[in-house]
Structures are given as structure tokens and as C-alpha cells.
C-alpha atoms as a PDB file:
ATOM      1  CA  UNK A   1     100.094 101.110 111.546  1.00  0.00           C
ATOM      2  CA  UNK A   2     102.564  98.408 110.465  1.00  0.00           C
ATOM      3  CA  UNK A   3     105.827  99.396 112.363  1.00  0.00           C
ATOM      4  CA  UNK A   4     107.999  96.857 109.969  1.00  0.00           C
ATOM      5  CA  UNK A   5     106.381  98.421 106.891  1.00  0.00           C
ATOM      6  CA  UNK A   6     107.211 101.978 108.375  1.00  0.00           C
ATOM      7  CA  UNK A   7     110.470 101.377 109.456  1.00  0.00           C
ATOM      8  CA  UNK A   8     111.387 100.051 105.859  1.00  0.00           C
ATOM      9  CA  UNK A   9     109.945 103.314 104.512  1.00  0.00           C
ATOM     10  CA  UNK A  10     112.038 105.354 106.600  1.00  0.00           C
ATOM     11  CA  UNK A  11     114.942 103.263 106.170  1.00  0.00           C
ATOM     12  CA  UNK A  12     114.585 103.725 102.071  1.00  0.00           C
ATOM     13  CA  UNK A  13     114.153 107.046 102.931  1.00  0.00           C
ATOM     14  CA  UNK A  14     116.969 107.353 104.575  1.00  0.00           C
ATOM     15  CA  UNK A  15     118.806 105.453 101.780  1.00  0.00           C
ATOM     16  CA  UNK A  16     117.647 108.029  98.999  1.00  0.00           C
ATOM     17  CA  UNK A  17     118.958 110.726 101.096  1.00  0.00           C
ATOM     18  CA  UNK A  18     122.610 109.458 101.026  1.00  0.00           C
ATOM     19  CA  UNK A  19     122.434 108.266  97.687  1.00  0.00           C
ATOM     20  CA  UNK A  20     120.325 110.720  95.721  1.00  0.00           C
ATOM     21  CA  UNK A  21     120.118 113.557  97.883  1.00  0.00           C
ATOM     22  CA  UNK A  22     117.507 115.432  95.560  1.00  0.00           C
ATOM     23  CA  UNK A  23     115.112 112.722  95.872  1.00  0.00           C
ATOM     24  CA  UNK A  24     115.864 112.339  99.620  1.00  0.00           C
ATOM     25  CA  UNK A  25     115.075 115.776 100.400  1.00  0.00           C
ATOM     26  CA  UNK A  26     111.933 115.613  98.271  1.00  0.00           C
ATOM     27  CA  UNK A  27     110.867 112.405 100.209  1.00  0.00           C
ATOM     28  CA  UNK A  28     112.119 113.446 103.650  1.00  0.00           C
ATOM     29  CA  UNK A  29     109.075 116.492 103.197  1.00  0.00           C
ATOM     30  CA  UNK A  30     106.234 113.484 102.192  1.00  0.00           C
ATOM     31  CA  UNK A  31     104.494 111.976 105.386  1.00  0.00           C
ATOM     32  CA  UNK A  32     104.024 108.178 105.221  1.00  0.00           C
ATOM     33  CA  UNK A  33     100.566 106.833 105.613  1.00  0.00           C
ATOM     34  CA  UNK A  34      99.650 103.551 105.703  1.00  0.00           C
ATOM     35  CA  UNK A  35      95.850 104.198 104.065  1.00  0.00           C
ATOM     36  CA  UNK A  36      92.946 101.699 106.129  1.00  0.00           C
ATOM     37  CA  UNK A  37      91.168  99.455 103.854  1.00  0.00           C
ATOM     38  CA  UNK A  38      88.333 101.570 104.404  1.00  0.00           C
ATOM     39  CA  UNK A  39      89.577 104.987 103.586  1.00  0.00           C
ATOM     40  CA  UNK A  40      91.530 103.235 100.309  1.00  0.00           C
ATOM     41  CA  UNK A  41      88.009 102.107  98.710  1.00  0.00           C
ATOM     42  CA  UNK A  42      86.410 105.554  99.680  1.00  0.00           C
ATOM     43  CA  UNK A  43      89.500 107.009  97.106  1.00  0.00           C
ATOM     44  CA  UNK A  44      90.202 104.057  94.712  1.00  0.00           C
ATOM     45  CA  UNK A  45      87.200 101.885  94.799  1.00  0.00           C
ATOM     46  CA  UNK A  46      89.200  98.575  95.266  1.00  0.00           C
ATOM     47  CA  UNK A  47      92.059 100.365  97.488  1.00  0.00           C
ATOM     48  CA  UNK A  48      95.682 100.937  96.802  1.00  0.00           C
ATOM     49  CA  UNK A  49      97.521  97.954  95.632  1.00  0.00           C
ATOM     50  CA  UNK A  50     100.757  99.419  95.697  1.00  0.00           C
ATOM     51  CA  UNK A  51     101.670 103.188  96.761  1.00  0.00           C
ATOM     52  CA  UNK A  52      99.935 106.832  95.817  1.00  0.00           C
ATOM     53  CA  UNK A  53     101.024 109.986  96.382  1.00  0.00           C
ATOM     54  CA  UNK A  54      98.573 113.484  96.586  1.00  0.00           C
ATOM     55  CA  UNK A  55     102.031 115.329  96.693  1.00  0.00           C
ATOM     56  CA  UNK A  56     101.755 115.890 100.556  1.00  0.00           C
ATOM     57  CA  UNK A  57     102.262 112.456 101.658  1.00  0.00           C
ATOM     58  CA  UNK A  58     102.690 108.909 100.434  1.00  0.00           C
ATOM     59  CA  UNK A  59     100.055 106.431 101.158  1.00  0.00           C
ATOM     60  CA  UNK A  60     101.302 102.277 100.898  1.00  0.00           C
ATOM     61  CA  UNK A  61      99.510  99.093 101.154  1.00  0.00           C
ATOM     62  CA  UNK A  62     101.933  97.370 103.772  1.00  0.00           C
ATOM     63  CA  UNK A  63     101.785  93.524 101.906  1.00  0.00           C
ATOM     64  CA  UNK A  64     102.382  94.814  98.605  1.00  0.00           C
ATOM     65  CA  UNK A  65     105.629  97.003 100.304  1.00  0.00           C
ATOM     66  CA  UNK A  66     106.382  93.862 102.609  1.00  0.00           C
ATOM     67  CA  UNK A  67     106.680  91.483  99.367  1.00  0.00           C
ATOM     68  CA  UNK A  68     109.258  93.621  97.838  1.00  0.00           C
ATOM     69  CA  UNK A  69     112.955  93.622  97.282  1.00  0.00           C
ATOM     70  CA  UNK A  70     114.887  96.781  98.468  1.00  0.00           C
ATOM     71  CA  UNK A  71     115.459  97.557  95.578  1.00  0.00           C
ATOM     72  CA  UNK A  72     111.954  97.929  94.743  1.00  0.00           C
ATOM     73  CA  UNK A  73     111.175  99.793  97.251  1.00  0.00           C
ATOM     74  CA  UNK A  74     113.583 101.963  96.327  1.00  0.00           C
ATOM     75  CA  UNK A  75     112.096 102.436  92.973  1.00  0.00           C
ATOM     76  CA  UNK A  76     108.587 102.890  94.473  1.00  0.00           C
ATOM     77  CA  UNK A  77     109.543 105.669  97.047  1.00  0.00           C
ATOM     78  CA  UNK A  78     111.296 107.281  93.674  1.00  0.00           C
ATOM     79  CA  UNK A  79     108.382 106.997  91.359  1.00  0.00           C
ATOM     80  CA  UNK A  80     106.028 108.483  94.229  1.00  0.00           C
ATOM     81  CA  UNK A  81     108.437 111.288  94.357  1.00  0.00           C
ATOM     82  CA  UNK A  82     108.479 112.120  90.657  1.00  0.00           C
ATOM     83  CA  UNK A  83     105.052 112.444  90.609  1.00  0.00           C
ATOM     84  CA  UNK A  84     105.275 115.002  92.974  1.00  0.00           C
ATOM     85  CA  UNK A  85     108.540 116.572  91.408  1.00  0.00           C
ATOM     86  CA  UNK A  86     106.673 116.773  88.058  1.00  0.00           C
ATOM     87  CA  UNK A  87     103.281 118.121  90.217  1.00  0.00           C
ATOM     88  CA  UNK A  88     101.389 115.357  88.145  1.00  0.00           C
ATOM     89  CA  UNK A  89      98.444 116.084  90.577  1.00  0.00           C
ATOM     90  CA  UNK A  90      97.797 119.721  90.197  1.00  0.00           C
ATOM     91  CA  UNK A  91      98.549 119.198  86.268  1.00  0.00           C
ATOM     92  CA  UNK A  92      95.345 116.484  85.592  1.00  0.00           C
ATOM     93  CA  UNK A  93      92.734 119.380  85.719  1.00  0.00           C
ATOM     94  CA  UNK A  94      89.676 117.836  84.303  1.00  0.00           C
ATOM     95  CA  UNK A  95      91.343 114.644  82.801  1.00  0.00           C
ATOM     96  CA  UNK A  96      90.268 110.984  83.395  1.00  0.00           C
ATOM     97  CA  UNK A  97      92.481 110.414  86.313  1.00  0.00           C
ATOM     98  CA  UNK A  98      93.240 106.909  85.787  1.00  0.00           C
ATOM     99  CA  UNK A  99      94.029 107.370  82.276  1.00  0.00           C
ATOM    100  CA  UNK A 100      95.986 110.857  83.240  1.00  0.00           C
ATOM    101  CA  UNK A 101      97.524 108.482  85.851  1.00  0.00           C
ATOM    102  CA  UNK A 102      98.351 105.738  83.318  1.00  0.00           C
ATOM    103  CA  UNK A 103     100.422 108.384  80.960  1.00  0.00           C
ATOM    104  CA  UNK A 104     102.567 109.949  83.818  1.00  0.00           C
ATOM    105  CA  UNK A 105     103.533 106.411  85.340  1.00  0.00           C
ATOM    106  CA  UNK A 106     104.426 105.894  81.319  1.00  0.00           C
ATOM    107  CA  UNK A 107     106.725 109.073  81.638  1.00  0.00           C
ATOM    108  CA  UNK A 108     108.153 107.596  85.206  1.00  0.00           C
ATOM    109  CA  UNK A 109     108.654 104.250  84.137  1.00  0.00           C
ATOM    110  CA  UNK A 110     110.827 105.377  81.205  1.00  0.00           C
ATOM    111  CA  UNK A 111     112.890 107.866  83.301  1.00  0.00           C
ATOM    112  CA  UNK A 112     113.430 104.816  85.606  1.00  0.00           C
ATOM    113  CA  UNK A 113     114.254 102.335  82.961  1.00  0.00           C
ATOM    114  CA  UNK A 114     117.097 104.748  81.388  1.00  0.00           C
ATOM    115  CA  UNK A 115     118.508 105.611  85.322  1.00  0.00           C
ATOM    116  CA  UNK A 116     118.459 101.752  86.398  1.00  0.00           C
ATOM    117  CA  UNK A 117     115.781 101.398  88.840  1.00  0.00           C
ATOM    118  CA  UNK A 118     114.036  98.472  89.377  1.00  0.00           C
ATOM    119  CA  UNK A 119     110.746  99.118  87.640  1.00  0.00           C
ATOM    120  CA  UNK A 120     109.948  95.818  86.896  1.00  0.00           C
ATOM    121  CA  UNK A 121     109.664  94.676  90.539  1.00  0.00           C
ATOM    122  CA  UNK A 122     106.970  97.438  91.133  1.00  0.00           C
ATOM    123  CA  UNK A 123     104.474  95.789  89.027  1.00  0.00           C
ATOM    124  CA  UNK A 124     102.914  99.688  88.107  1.00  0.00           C
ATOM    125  CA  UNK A 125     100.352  98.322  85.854  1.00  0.00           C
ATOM    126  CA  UNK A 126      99.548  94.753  86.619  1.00  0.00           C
ATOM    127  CA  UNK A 127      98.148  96.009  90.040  1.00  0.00           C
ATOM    128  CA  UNK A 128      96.221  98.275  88.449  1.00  0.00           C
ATOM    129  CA  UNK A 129      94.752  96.355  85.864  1.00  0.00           C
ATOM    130  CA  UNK A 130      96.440  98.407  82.873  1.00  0.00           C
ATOM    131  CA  UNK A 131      97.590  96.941  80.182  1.00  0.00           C
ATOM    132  CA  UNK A 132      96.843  93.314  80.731  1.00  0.00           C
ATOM    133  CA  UNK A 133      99.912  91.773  79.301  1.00  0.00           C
ATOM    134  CA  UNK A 134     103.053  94.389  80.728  1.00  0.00           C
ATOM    135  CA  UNK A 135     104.466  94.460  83.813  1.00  0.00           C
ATOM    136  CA  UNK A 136     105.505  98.549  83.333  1.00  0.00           C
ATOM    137  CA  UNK A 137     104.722 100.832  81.772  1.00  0.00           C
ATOM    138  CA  UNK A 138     107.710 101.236  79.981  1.00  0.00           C
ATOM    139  CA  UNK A 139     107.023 102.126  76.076  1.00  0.00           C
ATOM    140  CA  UNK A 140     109.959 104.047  74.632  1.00  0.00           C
ATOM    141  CA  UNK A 141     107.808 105.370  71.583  1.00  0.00           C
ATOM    142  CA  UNK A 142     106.431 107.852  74.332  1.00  0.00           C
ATOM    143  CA  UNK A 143     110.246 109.467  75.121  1.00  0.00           C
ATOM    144  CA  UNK A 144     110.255 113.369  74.599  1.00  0.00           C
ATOM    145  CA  UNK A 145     106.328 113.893  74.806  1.00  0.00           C
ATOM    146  CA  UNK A 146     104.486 115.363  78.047  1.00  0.00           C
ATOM    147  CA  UNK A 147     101.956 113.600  80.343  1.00  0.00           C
ATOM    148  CA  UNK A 148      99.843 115.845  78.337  1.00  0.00           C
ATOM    149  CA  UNK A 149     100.313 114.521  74.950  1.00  0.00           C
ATOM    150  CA  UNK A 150     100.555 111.028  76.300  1.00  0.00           C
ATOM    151  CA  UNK A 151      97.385 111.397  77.744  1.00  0.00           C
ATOM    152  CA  UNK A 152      95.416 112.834  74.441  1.00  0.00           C
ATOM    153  CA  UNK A 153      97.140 109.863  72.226  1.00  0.00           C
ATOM    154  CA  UNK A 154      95.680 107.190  75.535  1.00  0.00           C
ATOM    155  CA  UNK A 155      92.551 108.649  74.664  1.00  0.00           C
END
């Protein structure tokens, strides 16, 4: 494990706790993972190139977290946490999950955009290949709909 990549963590953590208690106690309950390279292509083929949640714990790839700004960070421990908050996993059913996960990060990424975190730092969809030429997945047109609807107009 990557102590300066964990001790980050649990600093931002700590940070979200004091400044945004609900989040804080939402991400105090997550364990932190750092995934192996190995176990990371088992899941997601080419491995985790930034941060993924199952809603029990939060899994990181330390040089993505390493190159960050706090304030990304920040935003990455908080878009994690939504996903759990909104129980994104236990919603996708029989969905495409990378196309379920591409319309919930849309959801997150708005709700971050209007609250001020930094979600252009994160780099959502350019480490995931998705779309090509954003950086977020910020797209306003999608405000008031469900992951659900997203999802069926993504398809």
C-alpha cells in the first residue's frame, strides 16, 4: 500500500468531516483500498484510472490520486460518496454498466458543478475514454432526470 496516497485519503477524509459532515460520516464508513494492478484488470479490464466505489469501500489508483490538487481530491472522495448515497450500484440491475456508469457520473458531475467542486480536475471521462472531447461529464440538458432516464436516452 502507498502510505502517502493513504494518508492523503484519510486526511481528505478527515477534511469532509469538518466541512461537510454528511459526506464525512458517509466516507468515514467506506474502507480505502488501494486495488493491485492485477485485481484492477480482473474488474475493469485496463484497471482503475482514477477511483471506484462498490458502496463498501473505495478503491484508488495511487498516481492518478498523487497527481492531484486537494481540491480534487476532495471532489473525488465526494463523487465516490454520492454514488454510494444515491446506491448507484444496487440500482444498475441488468444495465450496461459502463454506460449505467457514464449517466450517474453525468448526474454527479452536475450536482458538483452547481455546489463548486472541482470536477474538472478529476478528469471523470477522459480516463475512461468517454466522450472523447470533455473533460466531465457535466451536460446541464440532463438536470431533473434520473440515472435511469439518462441511461435509456445514452442508449
Amino acid at each position: 500500500m502507498n502510505q502517502e496516497v493513504y494518508d492523503i485519503l484519510v486526511g481528505a477524509r478527515v477534511s469532509l468531516l469538518r466541512k461537510k459532515p454528511f459526506f464525512g460520516n458517509l466516507v468515514m464508513n467506506l474502507k480505502l483500498i488501494e486495488m493491485s494492478k492485477e485485481e484492477s484488470k480482473q474488474i475493469f479490464g485496463s484497471g482503475i484510472p482514477t477511483a471506484c466505489t462498490n458502496g463498501i469501500s473505495i478503491r484508488w489508483n495511487p498516481h492518478y490520486f498523487l497527481a492531484l490538487e486537494p481540491k480534487g481530491r476532495i471532489s473525488i472522495l465526494v463523487h465516490e460518496i454520492w454514488h454510494v448515497a444515491y446506491m448507484h450500484m444496487l440500482r444498475r440491475g441488468n444495465r450496461n454498466p459502463k454506460i449505467w456508469n457514464y449517466a450517474c457520473d453525468t448526474i454527479l458531475d452536475n450536482m458538483m458543478d452547481y455546489e463548486g467542486y472541482d470536477v474538472s480536475s478529476a478528469l471523470f471521462p477522459v480516463s475512461c475514454g468517454f466522450p472523447p472531447d470533455s473533460k466531465t461529464f457535466v451536460n446541464h440538458d440532463y438536470d431533473d432526470m434520473s440515472a435511469e432516464m439518462i441511461y435509456d436516452e445514452m442508449m
